[in-house]
Protein backbone atom coordinates (compact mmCIF):
# COMPACT_ATOMS: atom_id res chain seq x y z
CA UNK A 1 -94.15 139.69 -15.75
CA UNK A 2 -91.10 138.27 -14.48
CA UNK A 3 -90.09 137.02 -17.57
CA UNK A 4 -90.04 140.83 -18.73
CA UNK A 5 -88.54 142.25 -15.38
CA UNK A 6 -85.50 139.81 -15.60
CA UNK A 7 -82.28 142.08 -15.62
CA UNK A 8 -78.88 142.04 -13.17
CA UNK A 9 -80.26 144.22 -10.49
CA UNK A 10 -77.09 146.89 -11.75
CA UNK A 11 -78.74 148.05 -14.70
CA UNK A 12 -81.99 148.75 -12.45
CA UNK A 13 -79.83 150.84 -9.87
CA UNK A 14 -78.10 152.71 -12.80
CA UNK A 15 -82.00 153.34 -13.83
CA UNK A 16 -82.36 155.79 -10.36
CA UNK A 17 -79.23 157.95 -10.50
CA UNK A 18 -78.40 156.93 -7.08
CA UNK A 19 -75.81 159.71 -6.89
CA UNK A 20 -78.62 162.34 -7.28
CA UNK A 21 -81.13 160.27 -5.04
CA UNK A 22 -78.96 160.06 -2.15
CA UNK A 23 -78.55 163.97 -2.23
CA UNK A 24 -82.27 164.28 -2.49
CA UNK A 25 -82.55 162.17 0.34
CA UNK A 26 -80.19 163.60 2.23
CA UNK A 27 -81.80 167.33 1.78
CA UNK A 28 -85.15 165.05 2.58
CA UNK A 29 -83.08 163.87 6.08
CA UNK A 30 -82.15 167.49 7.13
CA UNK A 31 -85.54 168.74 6.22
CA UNK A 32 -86.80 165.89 8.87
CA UNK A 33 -84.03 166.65 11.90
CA UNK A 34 -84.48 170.52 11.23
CA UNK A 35 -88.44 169.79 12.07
CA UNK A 36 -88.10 168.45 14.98
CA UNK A 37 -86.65 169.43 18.74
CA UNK A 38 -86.75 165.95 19.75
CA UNK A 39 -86.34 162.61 18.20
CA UNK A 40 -88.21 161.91 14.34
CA UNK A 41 -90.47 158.84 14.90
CA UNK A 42 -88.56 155.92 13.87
CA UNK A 43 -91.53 155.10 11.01
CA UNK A 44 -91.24 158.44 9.99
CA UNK A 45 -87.53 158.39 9.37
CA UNK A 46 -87.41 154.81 8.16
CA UNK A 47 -90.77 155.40 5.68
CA UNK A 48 -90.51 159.05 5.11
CA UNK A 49 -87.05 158.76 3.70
CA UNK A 50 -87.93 155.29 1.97
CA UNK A 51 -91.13 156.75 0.01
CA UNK A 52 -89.35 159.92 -0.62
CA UNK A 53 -86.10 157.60 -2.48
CA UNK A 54 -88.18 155.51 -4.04
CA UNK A 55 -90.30 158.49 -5.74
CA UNK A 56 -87.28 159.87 -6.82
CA UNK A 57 -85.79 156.83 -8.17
CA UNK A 58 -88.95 156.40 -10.15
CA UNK A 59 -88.56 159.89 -11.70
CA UNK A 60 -85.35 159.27 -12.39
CA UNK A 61 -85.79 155.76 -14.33
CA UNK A 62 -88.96 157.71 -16.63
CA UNK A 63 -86.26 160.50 -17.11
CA UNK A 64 -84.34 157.55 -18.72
CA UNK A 65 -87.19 155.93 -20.60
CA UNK A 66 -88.40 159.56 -21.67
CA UNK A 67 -84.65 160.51 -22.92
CA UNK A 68 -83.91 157.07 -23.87
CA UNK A 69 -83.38 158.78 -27.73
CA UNK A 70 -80.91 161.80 -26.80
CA UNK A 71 -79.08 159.66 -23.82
CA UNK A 72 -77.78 157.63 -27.23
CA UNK A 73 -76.45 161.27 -28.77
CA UNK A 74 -74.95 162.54 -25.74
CA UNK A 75 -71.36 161.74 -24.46
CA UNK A 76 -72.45 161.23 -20.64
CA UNK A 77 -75.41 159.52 -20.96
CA UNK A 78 -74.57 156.90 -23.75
CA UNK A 79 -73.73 154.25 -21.21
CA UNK A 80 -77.04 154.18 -19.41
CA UNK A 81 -79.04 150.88 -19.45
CA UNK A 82 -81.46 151.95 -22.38
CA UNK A 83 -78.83 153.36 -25.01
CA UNK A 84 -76.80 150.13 -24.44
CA UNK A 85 -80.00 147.77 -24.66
CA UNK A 86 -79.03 146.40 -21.07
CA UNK A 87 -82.91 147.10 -20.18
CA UNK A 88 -85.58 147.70 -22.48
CA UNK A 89 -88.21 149.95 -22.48
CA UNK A 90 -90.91 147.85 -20.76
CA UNK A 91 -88.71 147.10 -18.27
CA UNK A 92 -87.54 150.37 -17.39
CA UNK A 93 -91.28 151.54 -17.44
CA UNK A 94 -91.92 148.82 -15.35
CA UNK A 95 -89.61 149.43 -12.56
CA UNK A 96 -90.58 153.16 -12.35
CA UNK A 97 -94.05 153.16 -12.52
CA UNK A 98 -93.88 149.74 -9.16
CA UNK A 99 -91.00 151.79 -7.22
CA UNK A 100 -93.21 154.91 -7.46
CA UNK A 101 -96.50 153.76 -6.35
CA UNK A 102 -94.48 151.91 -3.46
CA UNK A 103 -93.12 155.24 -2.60
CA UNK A 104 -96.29 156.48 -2.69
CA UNK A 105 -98.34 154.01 -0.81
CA UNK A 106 -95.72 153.97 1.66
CA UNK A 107 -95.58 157.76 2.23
CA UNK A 108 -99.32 157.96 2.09
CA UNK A 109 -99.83 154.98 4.50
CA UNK A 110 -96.97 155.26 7.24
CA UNK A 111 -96.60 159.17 7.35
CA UNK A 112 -99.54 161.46 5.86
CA UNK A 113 -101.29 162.34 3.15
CA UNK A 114 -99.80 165.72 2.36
CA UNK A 115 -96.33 164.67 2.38
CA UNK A 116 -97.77 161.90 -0.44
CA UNK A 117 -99.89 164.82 -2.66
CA UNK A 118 -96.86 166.74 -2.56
CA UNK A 119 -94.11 164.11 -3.39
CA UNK A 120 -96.38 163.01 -6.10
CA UNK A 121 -96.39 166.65 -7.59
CA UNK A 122 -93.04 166.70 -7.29
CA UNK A 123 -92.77 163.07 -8.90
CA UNK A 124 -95.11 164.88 -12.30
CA UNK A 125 -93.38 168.09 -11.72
CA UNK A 126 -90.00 166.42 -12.76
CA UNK A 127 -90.66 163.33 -15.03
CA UNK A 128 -93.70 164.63 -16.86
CA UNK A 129 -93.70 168.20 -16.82
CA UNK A 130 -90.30 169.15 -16.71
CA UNK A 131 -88.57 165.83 -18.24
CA UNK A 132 -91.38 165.58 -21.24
CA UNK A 133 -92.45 169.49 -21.63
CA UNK A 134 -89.60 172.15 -20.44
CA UNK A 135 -86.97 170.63 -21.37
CA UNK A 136 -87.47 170.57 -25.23
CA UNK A 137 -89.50 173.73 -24.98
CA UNK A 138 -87.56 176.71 -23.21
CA UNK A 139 -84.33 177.78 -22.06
CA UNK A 140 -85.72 177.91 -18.89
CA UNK A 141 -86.44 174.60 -18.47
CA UNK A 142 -83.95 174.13 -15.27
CA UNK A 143 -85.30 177.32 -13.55
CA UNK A 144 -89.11 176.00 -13.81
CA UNK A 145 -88.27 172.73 -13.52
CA UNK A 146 -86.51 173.42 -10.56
CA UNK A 147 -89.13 172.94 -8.09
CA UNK A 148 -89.89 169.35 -8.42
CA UNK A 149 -85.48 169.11 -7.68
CA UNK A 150 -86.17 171.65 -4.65
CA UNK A 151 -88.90 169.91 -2.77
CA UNK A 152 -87.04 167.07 -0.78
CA UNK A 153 -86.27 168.90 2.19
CA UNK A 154 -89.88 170.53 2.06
CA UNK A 155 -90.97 166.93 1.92
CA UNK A 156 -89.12 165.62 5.00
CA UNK A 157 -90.60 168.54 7.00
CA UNK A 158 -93.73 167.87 5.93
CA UNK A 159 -93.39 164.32 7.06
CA UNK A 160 -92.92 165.31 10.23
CA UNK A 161 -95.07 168.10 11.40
CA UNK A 162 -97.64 167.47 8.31
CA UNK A 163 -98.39 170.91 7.56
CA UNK A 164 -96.59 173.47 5.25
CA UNK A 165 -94.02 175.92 7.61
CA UNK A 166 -91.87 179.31 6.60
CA UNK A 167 -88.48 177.29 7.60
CA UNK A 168 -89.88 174.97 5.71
CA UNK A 169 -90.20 176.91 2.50
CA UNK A 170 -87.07 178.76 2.94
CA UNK A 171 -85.29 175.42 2.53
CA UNK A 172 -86.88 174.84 -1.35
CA UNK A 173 -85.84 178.18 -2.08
CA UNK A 174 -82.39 177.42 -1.23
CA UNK A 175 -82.03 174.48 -3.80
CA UNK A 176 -84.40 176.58 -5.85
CA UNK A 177 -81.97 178.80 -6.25
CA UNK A 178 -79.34 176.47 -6.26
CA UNK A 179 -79.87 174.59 -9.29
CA UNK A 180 -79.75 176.73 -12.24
CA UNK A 181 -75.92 177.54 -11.31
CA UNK A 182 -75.18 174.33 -10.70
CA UNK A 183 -76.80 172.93 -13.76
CA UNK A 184 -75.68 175.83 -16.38
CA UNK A 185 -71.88 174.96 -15.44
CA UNK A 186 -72.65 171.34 -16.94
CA UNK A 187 -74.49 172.82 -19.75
CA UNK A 188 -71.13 174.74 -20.52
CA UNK A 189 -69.23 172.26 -20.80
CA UNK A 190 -71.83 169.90 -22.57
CA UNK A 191 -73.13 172.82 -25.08
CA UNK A 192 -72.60 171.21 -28.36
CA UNK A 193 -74.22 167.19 -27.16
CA UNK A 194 -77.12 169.82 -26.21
CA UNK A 195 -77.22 171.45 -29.52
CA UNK A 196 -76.94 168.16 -31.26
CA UNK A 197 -79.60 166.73 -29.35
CA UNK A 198 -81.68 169.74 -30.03
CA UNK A 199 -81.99 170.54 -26.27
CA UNK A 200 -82.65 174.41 -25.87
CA UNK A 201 -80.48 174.73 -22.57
CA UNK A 202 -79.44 178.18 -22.61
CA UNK A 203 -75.41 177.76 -23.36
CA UNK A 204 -77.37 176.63 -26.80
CA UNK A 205 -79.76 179.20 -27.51
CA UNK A 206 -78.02 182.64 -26.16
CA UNK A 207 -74.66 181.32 -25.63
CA UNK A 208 -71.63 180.28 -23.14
CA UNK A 209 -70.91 184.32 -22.23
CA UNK A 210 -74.80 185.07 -21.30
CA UNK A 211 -75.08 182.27 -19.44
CA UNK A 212 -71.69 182.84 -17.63
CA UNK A 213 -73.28 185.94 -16.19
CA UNK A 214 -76.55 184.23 -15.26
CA UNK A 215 -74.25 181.61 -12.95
CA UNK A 216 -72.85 184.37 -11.26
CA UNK A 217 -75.75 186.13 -11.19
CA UNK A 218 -77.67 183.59 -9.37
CA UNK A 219 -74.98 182.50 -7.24
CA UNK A 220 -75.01 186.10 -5.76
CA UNK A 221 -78.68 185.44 -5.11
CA UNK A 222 -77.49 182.09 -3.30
CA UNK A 223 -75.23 183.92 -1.44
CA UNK A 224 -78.62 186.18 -0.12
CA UNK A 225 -80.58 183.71 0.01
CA UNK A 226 -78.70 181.31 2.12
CA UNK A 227 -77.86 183.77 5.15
CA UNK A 228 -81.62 184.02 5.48
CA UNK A 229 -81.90 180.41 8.35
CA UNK A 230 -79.59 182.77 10.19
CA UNK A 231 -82.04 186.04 9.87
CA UNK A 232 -85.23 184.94 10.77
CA UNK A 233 -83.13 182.91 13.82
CA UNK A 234 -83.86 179.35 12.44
CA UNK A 235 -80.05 178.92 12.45
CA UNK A 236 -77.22 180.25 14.80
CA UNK A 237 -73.35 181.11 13.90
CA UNK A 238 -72.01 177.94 12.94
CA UNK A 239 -74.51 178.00 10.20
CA UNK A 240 -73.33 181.34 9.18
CA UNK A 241 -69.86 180.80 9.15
CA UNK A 242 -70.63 177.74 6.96
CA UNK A 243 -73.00 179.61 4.59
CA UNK A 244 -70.70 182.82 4.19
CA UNK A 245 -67.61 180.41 3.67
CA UNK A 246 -69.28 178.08 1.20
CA UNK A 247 -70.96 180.70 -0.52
CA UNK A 248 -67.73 183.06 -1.06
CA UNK A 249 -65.67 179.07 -2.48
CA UNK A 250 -69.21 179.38 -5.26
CA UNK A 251 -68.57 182.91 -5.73
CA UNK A 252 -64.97 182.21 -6.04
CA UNK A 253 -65.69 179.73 -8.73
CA UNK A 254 -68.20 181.86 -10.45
CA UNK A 255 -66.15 184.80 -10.78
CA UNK A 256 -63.41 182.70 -12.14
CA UNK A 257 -66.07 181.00 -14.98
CA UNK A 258 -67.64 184.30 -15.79
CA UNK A 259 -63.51 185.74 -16.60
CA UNK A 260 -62.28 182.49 -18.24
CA UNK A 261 -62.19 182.55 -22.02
CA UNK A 262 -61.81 179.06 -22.45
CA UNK A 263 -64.34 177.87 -19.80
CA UNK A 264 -65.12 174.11 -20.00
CA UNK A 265 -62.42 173.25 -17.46
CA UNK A 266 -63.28 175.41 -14.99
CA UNK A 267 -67.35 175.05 -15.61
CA UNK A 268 -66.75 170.99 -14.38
CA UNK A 269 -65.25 172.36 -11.40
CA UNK A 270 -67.76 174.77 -10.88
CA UNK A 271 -70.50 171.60 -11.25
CA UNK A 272 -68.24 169.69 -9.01
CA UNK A 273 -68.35 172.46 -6.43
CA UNK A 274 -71.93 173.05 -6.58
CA UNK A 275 -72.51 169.35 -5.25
CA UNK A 276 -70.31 170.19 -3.03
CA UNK A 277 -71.62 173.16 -1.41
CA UNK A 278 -75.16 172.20 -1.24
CA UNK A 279 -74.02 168.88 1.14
CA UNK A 280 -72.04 170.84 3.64
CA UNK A 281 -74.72 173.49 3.24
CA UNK A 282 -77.02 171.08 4.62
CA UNK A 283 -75.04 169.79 6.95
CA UNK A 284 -74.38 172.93 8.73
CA UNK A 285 -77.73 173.44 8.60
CA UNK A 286 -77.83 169.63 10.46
CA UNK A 287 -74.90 170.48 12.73
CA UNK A 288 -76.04 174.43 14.09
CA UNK A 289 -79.58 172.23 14.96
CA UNK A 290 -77.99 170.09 17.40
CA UNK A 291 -75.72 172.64 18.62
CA UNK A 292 -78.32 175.04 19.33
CA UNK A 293 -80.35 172.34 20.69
CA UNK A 294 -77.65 170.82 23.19
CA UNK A 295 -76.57 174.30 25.00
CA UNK A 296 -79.95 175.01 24.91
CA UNK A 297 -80.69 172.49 27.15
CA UNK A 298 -77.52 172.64 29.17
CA UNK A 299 -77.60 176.25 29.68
């Protein structure tokens, strides 16, 4: 087994996409701190956030073993670990299948049992269903796929109350929502390594001007969707002045996509943006808690 497993540790961490697990840990962290009026259990932070990464990192490296074939096609993903023969397949397999019963086990032992049945739905939901299934077989793969990508905050509350809750909820429908703008801008710009790779994302099967207008469409439905924290009183006005401002920079950026004729350029910024947004997002989200909580206790 070690024999098998031995690789510089690099190639492993290049297996997780650590710049997409520490935003779903991060969403997984707010989800946590929104929960709670006091202070998370220190072995709920430390494990919660722990089993939550490490799930993710293990969907991640499958991604990679799964798409191992089209990552050598494509112009951004050539340089991962499998394309290059840095790691093999075994190893690869390896590494995801130990980090994500570890998550797992850890999540299941240390915080509860729902918060492990439902990161390990969201763990299938991404690398099996949506990684092996939806995204050869529809153009809206990203859109149904995107609820294994939503669940992280879901998953911190969870950890820390253990049951299911609207604020909760309200948080997956945010990145819910989120993603398919966010990932159609890189589909844009990456339309014809999709076509060659025979991936059906929808810049390849009903073009760059339809799914413009889906972008904008459903960043108008962010826009909605994200004063909501602030209508049902889970968030005060520094959330809302965040969410408004954010939202009208994406609307700013989707406009400008929808009108440009020539739109890779602007669709990278639009991706670039997206990350953006959903970060501070959050962090308002972090920020209008503490606020709220602090004059509520000194007033």
């Amino acid at each position: 087994m070690n024999a098998i497993l031995v690789a510089p540790f690099t190639q492993y961490w290049n297996l997780t996409k650590p710049k997409v697990v520490f935003l779903i840990v991060f969403t997984a962290m707010v989800g946590m701190l929104l929960a709670s009026d006091g202070v998370v259990p220190l072995h709920i932070f430390f494990f919660g956030l722990l089993g939550i990464g490490l799930a993710a990192a293990s969907g991640a490296a499958i991604n990679h073993v799964v798409d191992h074939h089209i990552d050598t096609i494509m112009e951004r993903t050539k340089g991962r670990p499998l394309p290059t023969g840095q790691l093999n397949l075994t190893q690869a397999l390896i590494f995801a299948l130990s980090i994500g019963v570890l998550g797992l086990a850890m999540l299941a032992v240390f915080v509860n049992v729902l918060t492990a049945i439902l990161t390990f739905f969201s763990l299938v939901g991404y690398a099996l269903v949506y990684t092996m299934y939806l995204k050869r077989a529809t153009p809206q793969n990203i859109v149904l796929g995107g609820a294994a990508g939503a669940a992280p905050p879901l998953l911190g509350w969870t950890a820390v109350t253990g049951q299911v809750e609207t604020e909760a909820l309200l948080l997956f429908l945010i990145i819910f929502i989120w993603t398919p703008p966010h990932f159609w801008a890189l589909a844009i710009r990456r339309k014809d390594e999709y076509a060659k790779a025979k991936i059906p994302m929808l810049p390849v099967t009903h073009g760059v001007d339809f799914t413009k207008i889906q972008i904008l469409l459903y960043t108008v439905l962010l826009f909605i969707v994200t004063l909501m924290p602030f209508l049902i009183h889970m968030s005060g006005l520094i959330y809302l002045a965040g969410a408004v401002s954010l939202g009208v920079g994406f609307l700013y950026y989707a406009i400008r996509l929808y009108r440009d004729k020539t739109p890779n350029k602007i669709a990278m910024k639009t991706f670039g943006y997206s990350i953006f947004y959903l970060s501070v997002l959050f962090g308002f989200l972090l920020v209008d808690h503490y606020a709220r909580l602090f004059f509520r206790a000194v007033f």
